[in-house]
C-alpha atoms as a PDB file:
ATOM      1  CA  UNK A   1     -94.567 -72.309 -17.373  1.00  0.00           C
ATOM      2  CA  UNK A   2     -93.913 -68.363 -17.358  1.00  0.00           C
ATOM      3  CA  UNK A   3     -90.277 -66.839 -17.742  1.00  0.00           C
ATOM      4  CA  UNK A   4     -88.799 -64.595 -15.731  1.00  0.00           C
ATOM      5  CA  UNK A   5     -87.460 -61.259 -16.842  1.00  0.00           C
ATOM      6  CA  UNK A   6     -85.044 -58.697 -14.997  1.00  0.00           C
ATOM      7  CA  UNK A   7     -83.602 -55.320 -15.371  1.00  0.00           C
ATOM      8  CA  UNK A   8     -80.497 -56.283 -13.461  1.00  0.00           C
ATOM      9  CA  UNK A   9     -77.804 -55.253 -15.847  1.00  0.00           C
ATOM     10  CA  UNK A  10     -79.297 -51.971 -17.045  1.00  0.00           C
ATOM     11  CA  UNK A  11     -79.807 -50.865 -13.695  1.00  0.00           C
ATOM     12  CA  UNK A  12     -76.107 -52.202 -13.203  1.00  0.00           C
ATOM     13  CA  UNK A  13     -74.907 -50.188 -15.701  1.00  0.00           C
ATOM     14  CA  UNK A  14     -76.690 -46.949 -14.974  1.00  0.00           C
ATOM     15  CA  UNK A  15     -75.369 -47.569 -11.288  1.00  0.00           C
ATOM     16  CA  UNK A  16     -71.738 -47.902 -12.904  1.00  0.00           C
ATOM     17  CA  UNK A  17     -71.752 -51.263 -10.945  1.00  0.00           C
ATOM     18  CA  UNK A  18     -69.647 -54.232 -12.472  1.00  0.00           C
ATOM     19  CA  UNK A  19     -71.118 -57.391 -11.826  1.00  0.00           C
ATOM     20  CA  UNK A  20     -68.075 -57.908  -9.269  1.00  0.00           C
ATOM     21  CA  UNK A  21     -69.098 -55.129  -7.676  1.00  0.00           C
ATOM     22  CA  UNK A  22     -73.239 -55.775  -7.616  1.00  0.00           C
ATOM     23  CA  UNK A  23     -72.336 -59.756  -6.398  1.00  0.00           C
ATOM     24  CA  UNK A  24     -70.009 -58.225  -3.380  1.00  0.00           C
ATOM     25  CA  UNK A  25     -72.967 -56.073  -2.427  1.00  0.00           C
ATOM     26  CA  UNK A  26     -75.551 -58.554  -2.067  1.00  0.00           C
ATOM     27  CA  UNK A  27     -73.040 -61.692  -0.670  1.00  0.00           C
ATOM     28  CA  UNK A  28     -73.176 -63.901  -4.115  1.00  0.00           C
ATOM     29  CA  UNK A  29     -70.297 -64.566  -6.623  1.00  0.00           C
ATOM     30  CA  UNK A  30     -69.954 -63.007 -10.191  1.00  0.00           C
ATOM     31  CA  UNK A  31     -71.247 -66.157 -11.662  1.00  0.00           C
ATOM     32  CA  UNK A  32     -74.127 -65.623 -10.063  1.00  0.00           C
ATOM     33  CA  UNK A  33     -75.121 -62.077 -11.380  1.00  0.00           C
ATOM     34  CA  UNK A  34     -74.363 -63.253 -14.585  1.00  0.00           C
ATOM     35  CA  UNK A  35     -76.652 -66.320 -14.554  1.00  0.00           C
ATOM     36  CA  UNK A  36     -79.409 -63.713 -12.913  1.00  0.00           C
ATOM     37  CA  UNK A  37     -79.029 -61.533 -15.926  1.00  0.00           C
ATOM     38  CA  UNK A  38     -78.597 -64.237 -18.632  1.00  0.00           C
ATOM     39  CA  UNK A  39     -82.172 -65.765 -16.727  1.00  0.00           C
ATOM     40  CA  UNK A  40     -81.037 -68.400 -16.121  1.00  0.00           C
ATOM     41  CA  UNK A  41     -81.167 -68.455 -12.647  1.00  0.00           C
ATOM     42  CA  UNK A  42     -83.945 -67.097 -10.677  1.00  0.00           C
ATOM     43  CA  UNK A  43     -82.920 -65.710  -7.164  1.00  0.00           C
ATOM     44  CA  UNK A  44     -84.024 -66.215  -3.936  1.00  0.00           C
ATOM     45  CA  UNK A  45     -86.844 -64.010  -2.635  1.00  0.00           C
ATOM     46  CA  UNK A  46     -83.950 -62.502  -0.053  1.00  0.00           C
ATOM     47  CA  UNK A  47     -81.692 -62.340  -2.894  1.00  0.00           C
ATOM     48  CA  UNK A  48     -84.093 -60.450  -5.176  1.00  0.00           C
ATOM     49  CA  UNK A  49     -85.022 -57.917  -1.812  1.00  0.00           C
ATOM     50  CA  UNK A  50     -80.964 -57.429  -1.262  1.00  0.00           C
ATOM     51  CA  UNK A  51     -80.678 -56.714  -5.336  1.00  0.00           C
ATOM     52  CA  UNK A  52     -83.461 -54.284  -5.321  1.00  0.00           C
ATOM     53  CA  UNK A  53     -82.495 -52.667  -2.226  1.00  0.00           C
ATOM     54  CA  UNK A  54     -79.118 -51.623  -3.861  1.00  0.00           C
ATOM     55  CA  UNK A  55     -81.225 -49.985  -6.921  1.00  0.00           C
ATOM     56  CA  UNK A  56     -83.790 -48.647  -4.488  1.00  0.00           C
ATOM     57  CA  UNK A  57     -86.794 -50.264  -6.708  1.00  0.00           C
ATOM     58  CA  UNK A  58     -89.136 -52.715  -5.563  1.00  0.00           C
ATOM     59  CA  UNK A  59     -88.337 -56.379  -6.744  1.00  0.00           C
ATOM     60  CA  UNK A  60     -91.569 -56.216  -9.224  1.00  0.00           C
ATOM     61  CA  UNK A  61     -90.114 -53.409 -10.773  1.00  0.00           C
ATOM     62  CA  UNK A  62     -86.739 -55.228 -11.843  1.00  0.00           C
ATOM     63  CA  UNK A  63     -88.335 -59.131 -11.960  1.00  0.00           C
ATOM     64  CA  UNK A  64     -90.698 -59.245 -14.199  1.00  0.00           C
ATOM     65  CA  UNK A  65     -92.870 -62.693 -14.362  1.00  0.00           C
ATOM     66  CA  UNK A  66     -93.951 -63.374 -18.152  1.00  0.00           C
END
């Protein structure tokens, strides 16, 4: 079984974004953006469009399948 990588909390922090701020955004809770970026939970495949629309990248670009 692969793992699945993400750029979620550097893009966060380039964006200034808390995690608060990222989960309002995109309709989740904090605990979820945190479990996104720890990887330990992988996101719906709306969830990971609404997350790479707010850092304008496509969703390969910030999940990355190992």
């Amino acid at each position: 079984m692969g793992e699945m990588k993400n750029k979620i909390k550097e893009l966060r922090l380039e964006k200034n974004l808390t995690q608060e701020e990222l989960a309002e955004r995109v309709g989740v809770t904090r605990q979820t953006i945190i479990a996104i970026e720890k990887g330990g939970y992988v996101p719906s495949l709306e969830l990971a469009f609404k997350i790479a629309k707010v850092f304008h990248r496509k969703i390969e670009q910030i999940f990355l399948y190992k």
